[in-house]
C-alpha atoms as a PDB file:
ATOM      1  CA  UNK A   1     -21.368 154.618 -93.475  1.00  0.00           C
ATOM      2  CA  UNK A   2     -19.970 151.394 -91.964  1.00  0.00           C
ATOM      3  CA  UNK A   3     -22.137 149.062 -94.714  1.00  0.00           C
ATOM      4  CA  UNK A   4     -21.088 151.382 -97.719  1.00  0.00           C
ATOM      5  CA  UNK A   5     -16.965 150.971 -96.439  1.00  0.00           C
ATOM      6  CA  UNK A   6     -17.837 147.465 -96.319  1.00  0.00           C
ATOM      7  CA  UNK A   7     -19.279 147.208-100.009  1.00  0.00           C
ATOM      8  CA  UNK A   8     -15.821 149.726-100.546  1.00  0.00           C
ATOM      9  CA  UNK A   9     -13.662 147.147 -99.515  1.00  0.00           C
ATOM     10  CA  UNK A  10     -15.185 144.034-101.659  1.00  0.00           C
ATOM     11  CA  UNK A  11     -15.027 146.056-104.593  1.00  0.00           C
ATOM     12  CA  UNK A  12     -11.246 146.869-104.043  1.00  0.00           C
ATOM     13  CA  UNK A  13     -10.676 142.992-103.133  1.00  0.00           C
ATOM     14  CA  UNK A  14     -12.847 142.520-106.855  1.00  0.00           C
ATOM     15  CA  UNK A  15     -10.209 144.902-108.536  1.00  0.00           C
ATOM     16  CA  UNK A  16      -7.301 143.418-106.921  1.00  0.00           C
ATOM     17  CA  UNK A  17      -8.192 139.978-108.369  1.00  0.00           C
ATOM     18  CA  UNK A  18      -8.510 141.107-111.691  1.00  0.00           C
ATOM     19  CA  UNK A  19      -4.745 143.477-111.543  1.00  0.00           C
ATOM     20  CA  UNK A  20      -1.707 142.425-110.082  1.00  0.00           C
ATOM     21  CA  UNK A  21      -1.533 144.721-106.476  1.00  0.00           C
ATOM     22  CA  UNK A  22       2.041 146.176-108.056  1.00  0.00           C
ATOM     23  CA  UNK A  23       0.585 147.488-110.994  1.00  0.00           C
ATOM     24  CA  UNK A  24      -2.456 149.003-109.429  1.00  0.00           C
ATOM     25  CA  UNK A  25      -0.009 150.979-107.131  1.00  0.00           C
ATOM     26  CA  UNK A  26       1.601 152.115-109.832  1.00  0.00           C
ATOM     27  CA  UNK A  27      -1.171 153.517-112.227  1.00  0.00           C
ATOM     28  CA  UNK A  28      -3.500 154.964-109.108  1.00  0.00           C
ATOM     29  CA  UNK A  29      -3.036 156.572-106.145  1.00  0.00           C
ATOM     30  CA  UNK A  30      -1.458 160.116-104.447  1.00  0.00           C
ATOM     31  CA  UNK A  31       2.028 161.447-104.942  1.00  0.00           C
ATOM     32  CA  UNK A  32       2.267 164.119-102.076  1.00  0.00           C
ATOM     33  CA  UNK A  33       3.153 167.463-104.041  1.00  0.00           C
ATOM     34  CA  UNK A  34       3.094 169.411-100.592  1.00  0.00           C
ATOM     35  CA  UNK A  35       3.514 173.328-101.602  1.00  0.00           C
ATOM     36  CA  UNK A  36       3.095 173.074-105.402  1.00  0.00           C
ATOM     37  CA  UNK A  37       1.607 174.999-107.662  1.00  0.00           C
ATOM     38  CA  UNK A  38      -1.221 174.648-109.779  1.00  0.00           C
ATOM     39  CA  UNK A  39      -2.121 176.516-112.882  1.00  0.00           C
ATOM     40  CA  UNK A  40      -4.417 179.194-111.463  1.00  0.00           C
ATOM     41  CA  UNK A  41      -5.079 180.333-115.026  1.00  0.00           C
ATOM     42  CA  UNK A  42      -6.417 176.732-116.361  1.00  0.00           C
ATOM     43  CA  UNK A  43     -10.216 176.868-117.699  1.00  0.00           C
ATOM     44  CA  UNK A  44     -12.643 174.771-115.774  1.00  0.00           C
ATOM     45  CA  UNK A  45     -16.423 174.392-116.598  1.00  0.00           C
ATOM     46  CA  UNK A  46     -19.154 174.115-114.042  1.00  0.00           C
ATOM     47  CA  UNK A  47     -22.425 172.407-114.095  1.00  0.00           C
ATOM     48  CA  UNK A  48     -24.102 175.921-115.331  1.00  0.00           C
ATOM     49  CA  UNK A  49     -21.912 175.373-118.288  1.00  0.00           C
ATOM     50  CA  UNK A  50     -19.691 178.367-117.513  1.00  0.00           C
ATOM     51  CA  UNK A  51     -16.051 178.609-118.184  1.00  0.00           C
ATOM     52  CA  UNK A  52     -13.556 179.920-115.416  1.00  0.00           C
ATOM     53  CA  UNK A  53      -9.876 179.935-114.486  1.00  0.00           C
ATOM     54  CA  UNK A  54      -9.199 178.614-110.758  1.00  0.00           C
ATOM     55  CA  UNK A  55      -8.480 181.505-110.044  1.00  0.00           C
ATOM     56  CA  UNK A  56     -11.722 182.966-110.493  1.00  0.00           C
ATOM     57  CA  UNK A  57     -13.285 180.245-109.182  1.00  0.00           C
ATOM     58  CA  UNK A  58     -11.234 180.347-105.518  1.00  0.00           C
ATOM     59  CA  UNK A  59     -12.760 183.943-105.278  1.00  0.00           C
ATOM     60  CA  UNK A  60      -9.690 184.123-103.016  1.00  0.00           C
ATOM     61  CA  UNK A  61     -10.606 181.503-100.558  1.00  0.00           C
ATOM     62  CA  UNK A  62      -9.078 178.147 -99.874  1.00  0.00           C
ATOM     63  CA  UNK A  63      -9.870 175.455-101.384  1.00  0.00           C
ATOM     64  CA  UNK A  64     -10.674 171.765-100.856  1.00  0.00           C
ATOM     65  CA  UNK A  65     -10.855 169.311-103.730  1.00  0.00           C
ATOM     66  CA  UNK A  66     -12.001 166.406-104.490  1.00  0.00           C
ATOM     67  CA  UNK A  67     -11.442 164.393-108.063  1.00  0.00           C
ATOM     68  CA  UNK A  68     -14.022 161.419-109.107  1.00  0.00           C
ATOM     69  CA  UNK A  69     -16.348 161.342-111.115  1.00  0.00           C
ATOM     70  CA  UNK A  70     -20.412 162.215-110.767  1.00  0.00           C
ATOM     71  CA  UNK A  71     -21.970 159.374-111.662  1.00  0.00           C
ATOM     72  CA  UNK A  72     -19.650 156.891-109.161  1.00  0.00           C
ATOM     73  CA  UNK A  73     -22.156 155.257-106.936  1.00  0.00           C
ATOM     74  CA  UNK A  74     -19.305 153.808-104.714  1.00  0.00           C
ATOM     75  CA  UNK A  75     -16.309 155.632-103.870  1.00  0.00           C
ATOM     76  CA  UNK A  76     -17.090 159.358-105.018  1.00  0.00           C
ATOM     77  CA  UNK A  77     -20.369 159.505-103.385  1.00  0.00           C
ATOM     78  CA  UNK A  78     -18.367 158.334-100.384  1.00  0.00           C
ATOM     79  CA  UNK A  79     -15.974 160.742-100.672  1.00  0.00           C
ATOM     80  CA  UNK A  80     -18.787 163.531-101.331  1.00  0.00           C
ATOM     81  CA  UNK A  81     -20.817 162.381 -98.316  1.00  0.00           C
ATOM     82  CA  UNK A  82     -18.071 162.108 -96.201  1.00  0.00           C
ATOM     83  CA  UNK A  83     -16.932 165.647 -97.331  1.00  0.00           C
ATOM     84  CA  UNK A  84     -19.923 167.127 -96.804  1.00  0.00           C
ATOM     85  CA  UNK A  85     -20.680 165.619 -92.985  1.00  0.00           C
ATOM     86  CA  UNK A  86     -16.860 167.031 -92.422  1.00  0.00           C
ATOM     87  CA  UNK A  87     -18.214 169.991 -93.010  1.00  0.00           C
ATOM     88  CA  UNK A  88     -21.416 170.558 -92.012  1.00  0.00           C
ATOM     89  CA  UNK A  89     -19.927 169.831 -88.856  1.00  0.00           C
ATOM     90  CA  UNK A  90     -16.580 171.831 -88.745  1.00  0.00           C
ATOM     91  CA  UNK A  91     -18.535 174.865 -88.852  1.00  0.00           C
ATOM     92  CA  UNK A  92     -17.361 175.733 -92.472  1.00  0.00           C
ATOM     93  CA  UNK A  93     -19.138 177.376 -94.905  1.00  0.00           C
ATOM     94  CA  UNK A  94     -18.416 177.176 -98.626  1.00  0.00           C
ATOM     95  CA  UNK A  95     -18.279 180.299-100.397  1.00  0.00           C
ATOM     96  CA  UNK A  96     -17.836 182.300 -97.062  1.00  0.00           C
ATOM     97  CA  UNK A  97     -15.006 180.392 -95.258  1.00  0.00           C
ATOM     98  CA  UNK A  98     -13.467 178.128 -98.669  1.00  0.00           C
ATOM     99  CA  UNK A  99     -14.287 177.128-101.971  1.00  0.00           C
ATOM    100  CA  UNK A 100     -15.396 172.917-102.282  1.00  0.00           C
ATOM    101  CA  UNK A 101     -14.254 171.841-105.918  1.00  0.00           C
ATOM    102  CA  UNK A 102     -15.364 168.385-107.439  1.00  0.00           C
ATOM    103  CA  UNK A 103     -13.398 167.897-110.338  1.00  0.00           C
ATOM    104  CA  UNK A 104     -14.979 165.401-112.842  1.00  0.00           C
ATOM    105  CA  UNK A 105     -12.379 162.769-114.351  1.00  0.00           C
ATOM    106  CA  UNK A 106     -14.740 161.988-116.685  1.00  0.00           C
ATOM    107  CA  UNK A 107     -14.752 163.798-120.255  1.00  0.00           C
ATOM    108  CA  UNK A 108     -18.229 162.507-120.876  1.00  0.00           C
ATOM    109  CA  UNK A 109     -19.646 164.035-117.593  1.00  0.00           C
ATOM    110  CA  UNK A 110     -21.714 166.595-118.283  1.00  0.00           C
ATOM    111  CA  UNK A 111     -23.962 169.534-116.701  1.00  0.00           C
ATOM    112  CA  UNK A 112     -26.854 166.986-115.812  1.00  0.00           C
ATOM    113  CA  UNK A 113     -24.491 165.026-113.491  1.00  0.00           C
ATOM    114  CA  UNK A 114     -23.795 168.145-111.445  1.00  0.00           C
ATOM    115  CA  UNK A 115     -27.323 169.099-110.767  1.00  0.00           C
ATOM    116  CA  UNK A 116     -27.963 165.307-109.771  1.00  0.00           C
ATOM    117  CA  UNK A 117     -25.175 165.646-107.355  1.00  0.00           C
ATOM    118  CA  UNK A 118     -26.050 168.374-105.646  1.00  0.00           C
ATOM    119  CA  UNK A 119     -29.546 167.518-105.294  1.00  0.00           C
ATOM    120  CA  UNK A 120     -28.263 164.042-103.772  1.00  0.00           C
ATOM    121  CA  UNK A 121     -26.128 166.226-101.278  1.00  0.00           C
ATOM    122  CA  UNK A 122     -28.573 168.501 -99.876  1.00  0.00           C
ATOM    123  CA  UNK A 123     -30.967 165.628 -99.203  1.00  0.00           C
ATOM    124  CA  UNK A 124     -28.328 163.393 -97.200  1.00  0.00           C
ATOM    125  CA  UNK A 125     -26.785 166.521 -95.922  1.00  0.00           C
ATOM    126  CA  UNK A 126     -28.390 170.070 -96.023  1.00  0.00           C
ATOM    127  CA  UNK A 127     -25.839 172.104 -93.553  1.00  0.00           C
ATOM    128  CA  UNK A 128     -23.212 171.362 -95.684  1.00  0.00           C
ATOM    129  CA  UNK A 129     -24.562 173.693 -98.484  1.00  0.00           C
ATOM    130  CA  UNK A 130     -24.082 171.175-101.699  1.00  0.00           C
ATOM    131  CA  UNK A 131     -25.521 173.884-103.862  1.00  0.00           C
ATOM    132  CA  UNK A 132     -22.723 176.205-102.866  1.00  0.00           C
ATOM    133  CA  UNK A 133     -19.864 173.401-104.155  1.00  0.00           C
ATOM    134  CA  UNK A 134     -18.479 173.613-107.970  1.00  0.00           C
ATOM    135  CA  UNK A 135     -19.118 170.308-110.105  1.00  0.00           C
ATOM    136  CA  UNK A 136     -16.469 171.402-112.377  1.00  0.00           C
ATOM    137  CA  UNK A 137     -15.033 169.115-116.160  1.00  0.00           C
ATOM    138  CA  UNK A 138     -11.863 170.298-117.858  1.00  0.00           C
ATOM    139  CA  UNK A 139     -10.759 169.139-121.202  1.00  0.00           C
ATOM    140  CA  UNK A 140      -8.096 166.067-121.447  1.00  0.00           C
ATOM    141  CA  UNK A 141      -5.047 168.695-121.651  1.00  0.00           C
ATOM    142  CA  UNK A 142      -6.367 171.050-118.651  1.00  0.00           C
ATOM    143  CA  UNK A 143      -7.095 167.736-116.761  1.00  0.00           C
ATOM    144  CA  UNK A 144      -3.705 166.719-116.831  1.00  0.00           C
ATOM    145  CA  UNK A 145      -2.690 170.345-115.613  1.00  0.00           C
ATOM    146  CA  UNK A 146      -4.257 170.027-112.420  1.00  0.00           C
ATOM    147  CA  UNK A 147      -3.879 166.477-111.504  1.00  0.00           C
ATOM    148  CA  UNK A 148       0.201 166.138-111.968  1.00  0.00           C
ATOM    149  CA  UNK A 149       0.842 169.080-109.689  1.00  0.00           C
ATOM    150  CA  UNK A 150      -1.987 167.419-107.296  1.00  0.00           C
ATOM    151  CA  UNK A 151      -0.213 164.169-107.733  1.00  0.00           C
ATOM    152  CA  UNK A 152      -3.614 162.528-108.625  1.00  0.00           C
ATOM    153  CA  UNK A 153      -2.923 159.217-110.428  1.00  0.00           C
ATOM    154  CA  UNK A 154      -5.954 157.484-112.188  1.00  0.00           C
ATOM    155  CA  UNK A 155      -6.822 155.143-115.204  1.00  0.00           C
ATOM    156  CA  UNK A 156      -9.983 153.882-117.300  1.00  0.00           C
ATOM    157  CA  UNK A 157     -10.316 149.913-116.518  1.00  0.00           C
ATOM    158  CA  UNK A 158     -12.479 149.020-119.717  1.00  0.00           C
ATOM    159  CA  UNK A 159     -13.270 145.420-118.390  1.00  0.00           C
ATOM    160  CA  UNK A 160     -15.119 147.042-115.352  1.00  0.00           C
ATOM    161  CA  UNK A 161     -16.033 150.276-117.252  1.00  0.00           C
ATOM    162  CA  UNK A 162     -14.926 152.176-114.131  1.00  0.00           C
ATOM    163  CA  UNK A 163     -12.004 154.552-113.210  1.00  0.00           C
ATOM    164  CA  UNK A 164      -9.673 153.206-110.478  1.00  0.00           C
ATOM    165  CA  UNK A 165      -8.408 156.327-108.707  1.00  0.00           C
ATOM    166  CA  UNK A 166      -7.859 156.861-105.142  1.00  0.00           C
ATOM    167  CA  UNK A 167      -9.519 158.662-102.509  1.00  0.00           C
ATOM    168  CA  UNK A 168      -8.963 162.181-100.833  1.00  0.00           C
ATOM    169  CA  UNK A 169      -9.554 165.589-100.597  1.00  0.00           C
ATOM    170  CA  UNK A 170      -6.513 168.210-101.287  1.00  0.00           C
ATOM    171  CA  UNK A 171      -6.866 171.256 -99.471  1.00  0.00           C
ATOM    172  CA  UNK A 172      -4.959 174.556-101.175  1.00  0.00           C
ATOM    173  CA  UNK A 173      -4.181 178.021-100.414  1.00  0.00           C
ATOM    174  CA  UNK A 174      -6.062 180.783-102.086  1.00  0.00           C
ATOM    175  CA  UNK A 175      -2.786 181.354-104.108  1.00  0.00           C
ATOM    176  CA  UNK A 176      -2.926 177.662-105.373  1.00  0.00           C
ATOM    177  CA  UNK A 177      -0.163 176.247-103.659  1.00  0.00           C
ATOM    178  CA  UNK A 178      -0.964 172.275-102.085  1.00  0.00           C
ATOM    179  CA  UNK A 179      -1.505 172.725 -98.697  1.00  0.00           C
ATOM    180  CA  UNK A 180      -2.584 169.546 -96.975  1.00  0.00           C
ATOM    181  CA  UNK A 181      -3.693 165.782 -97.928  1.00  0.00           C
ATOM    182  CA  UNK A 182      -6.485 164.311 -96.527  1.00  0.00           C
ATOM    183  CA  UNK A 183      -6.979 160.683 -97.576  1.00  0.00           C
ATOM    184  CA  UNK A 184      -9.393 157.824 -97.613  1.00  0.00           C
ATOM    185  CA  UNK A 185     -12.989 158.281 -97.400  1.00  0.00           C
ATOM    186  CA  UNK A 186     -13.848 159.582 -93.924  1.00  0.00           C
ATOM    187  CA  UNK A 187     -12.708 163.205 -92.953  1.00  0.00           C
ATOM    188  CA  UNK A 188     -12.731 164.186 -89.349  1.00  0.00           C
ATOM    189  CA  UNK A 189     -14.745 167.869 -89.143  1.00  0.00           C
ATOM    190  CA  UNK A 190     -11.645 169.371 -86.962  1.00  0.00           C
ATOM    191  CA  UNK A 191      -9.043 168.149 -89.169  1.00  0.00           C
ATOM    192  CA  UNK A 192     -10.768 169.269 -92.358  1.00  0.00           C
ATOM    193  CA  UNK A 193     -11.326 172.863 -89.925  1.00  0.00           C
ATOM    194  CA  UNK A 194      -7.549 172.513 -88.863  1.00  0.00           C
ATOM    195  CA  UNK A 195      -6.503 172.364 -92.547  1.00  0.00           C
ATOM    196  CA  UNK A 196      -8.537 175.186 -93.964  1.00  0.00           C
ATOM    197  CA  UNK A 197      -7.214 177.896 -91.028  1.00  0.00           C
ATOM    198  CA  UNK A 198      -3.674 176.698 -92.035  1.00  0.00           C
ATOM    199  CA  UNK A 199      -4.232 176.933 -95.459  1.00  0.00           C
ATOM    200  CA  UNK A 200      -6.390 180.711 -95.408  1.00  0.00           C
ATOM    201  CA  UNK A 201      -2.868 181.435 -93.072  1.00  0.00           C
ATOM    202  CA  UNK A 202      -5.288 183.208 -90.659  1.00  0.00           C
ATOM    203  CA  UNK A 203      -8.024 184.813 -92.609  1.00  0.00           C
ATOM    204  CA  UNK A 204     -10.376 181.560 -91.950  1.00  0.00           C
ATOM    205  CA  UNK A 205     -10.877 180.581 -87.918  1.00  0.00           C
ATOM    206  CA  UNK A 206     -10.825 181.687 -84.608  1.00  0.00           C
ATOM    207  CA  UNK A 207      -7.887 182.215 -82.270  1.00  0.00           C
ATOM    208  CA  UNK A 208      -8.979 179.048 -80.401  1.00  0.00           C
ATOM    209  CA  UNK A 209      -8.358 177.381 -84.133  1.00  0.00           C
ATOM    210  CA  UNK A 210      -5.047 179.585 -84.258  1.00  0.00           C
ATOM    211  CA  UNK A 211      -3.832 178.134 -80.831  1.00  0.00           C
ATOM    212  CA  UNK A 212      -4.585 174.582 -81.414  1.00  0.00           C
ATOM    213  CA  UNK A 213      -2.631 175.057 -84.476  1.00  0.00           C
ATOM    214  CA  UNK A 214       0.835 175.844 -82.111  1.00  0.00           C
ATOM    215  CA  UNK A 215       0.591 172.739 -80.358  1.00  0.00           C
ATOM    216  CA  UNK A 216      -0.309 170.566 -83.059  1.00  0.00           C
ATOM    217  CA  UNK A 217       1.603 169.124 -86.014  1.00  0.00           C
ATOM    218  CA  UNK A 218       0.703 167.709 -89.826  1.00  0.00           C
ATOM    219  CA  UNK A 219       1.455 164.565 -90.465  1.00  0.00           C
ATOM    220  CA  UNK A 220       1.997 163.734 -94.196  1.00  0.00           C
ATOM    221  CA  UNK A 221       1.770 159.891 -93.614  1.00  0.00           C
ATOM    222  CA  UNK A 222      -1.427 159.818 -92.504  1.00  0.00           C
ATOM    223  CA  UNK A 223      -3.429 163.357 -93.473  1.00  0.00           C
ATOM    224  CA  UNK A 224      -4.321 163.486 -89.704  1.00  0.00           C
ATOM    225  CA  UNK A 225      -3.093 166.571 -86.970  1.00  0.00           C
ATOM    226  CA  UNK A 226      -1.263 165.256 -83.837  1.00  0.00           C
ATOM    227  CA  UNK A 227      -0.446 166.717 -80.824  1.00  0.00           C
ATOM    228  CA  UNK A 228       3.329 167.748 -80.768  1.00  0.00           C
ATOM    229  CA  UNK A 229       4.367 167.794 -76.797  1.00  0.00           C
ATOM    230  CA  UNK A 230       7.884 169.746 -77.467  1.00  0.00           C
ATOM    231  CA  UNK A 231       5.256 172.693 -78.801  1.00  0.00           C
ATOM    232  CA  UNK A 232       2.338 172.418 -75.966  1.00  0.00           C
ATOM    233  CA  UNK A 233       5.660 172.469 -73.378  1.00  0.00           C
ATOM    234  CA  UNK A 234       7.089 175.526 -75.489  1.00  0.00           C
ATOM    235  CA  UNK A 235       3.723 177.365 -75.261  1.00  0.00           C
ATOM    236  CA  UNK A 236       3.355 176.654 -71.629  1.00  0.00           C
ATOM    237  CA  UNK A 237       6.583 178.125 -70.666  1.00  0.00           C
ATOM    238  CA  UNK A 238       5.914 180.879 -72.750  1.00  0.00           C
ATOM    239  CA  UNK A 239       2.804 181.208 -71.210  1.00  0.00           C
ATOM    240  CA  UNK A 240       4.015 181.135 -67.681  1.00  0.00           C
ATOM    241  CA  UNK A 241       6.849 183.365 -68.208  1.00  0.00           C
ATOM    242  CA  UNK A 242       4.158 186.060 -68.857  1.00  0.00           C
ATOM    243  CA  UNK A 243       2.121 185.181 -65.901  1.00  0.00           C
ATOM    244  CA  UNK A 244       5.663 185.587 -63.952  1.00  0.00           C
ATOM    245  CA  UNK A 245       6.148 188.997 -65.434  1.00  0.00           C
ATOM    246  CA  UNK A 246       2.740 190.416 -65.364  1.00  0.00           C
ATOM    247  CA  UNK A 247       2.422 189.328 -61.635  1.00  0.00           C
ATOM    248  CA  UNK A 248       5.893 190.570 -60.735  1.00  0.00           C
ATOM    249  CA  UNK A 249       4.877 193.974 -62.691  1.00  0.00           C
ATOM    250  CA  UNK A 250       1.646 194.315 -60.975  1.00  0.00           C
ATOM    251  CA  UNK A 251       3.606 193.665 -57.471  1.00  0.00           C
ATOM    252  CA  UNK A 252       6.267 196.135 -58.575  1.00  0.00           C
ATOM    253  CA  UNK A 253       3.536 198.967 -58.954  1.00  0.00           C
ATOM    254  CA  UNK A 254       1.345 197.900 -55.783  1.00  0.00           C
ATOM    255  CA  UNK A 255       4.340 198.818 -53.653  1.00  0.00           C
ATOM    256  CA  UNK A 256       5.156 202.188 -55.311  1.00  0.00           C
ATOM    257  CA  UNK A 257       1.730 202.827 -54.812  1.00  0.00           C
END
């Protein structure tokens, strides 16, 4: 992983010499849309060539996306790889505990690239059940209706025949609202866990997951959890105000006994 971030970061330093740093800024990278909407009833087609809203396709899950596109060698497969290690090692299962979508930026994508992807996947990383994920393309218009509520900002550089896009994965609630950001190109398996749970609001986790939850916070800068110590002080106090009770209680009925 180390060597392919290093090859990562000479491409970017490649791409930055050829556009001014401003303007790069400007035409990729994430807006945070924290809590908005996308169009659940938008077509998508997967690599079986099948049409379905995202509604369908959530099967009332949470989601986590990812946008690229298939035949990147460099930062999707990152992205992908890292994805898929994040989960295969949160204990997440797609199509039990979420729904992993890869939406293809790339109109000319088509069902080949999926079934090349997923066969990469499940050799690099079997547990994380690649064949489970949906390699999904969308016309230009439906595109556009997922990635301006996702704030996913992207261009075609014809000198390097590439896309320049940036890199993350945006977990949503089953409903379709944004949830959470995760950014770059390595995703820690207990934040990716922490972020599901949050987004399924319950349905997805355990009450260990639930508890960690209390004492820890989102923080939109960096995609990351943190440890708020006003909330692990709140919970303790809580916590040993019941211990107070239940042991004054339990006194209470030893000497009526």
């Amino acid at each position: 992983m180390t060597a392919r971030l290093l090859l990562l970061l000479a491409l970017s330093l490649l791409c930055g010499a050829a556009m001014p740093p401003a303007d790069l800024d400007r035409r990729a990278g994430f807006d945070q849309h924290l809590g908005a909407q996308l169009p659940l009833q938008v077509a998508l087609r997967d690599g079986g060539d099948v049409m379905a809203t995202l509604q369908a396709r959530a099967h009332g899950r949470p989601m986590a996306i990812a946008l690229g596109y298939l035949d990147c060698t460099h930062l999707c497969d990152t992205v992908m790889q890292s994805l898929a290690h994040a989960l295969a090692h949160a204990g997440l299962q797609p199509g039990r505990d979420l729904e992993v979508l890869f939406l293809s930026i790339d109109p000319r994508e088509g069902a080949d690239a999926a079934t090349r992807a997923a066969q990469h996947l499940t050799r690099i990383e079997p547990a994380a059940l690649p064949a489970r994920w949906q390699y999904l393309r969308a016309a230009p218009d439906a595109l556009r209706e997922i990635t301006q509520p996702l704030g996913f900002r992207y261009f075609r550089d014809e000198r390097l025949n590439e896309y320049v896009h940036p890199a993350g994965v945006v977990v949503v609630t089953p409903q379709g609202k944004v949830s959470r950001y995760l950014f770059g190109v390595e995703y820690q398996p207990h934040t990716l866990r922490l972020a599901v749970v949050e987004a399924s609001r319950g349905a997805v986790g355990s009450l260990t997951d639930r508890l960690v939850l209390l004492c820890c916070g989102y923080d939109p800068t960096t995609g990351r959890y943190t440890l708020l110590i006003g909330k692990v002080m709140q919970l303790l106090g809580v916590t040993f105000a019941a211990a107070l009770f239940t042991a004054a209680a339990w006194h209470a009925w030893r000497r009526r006994a």
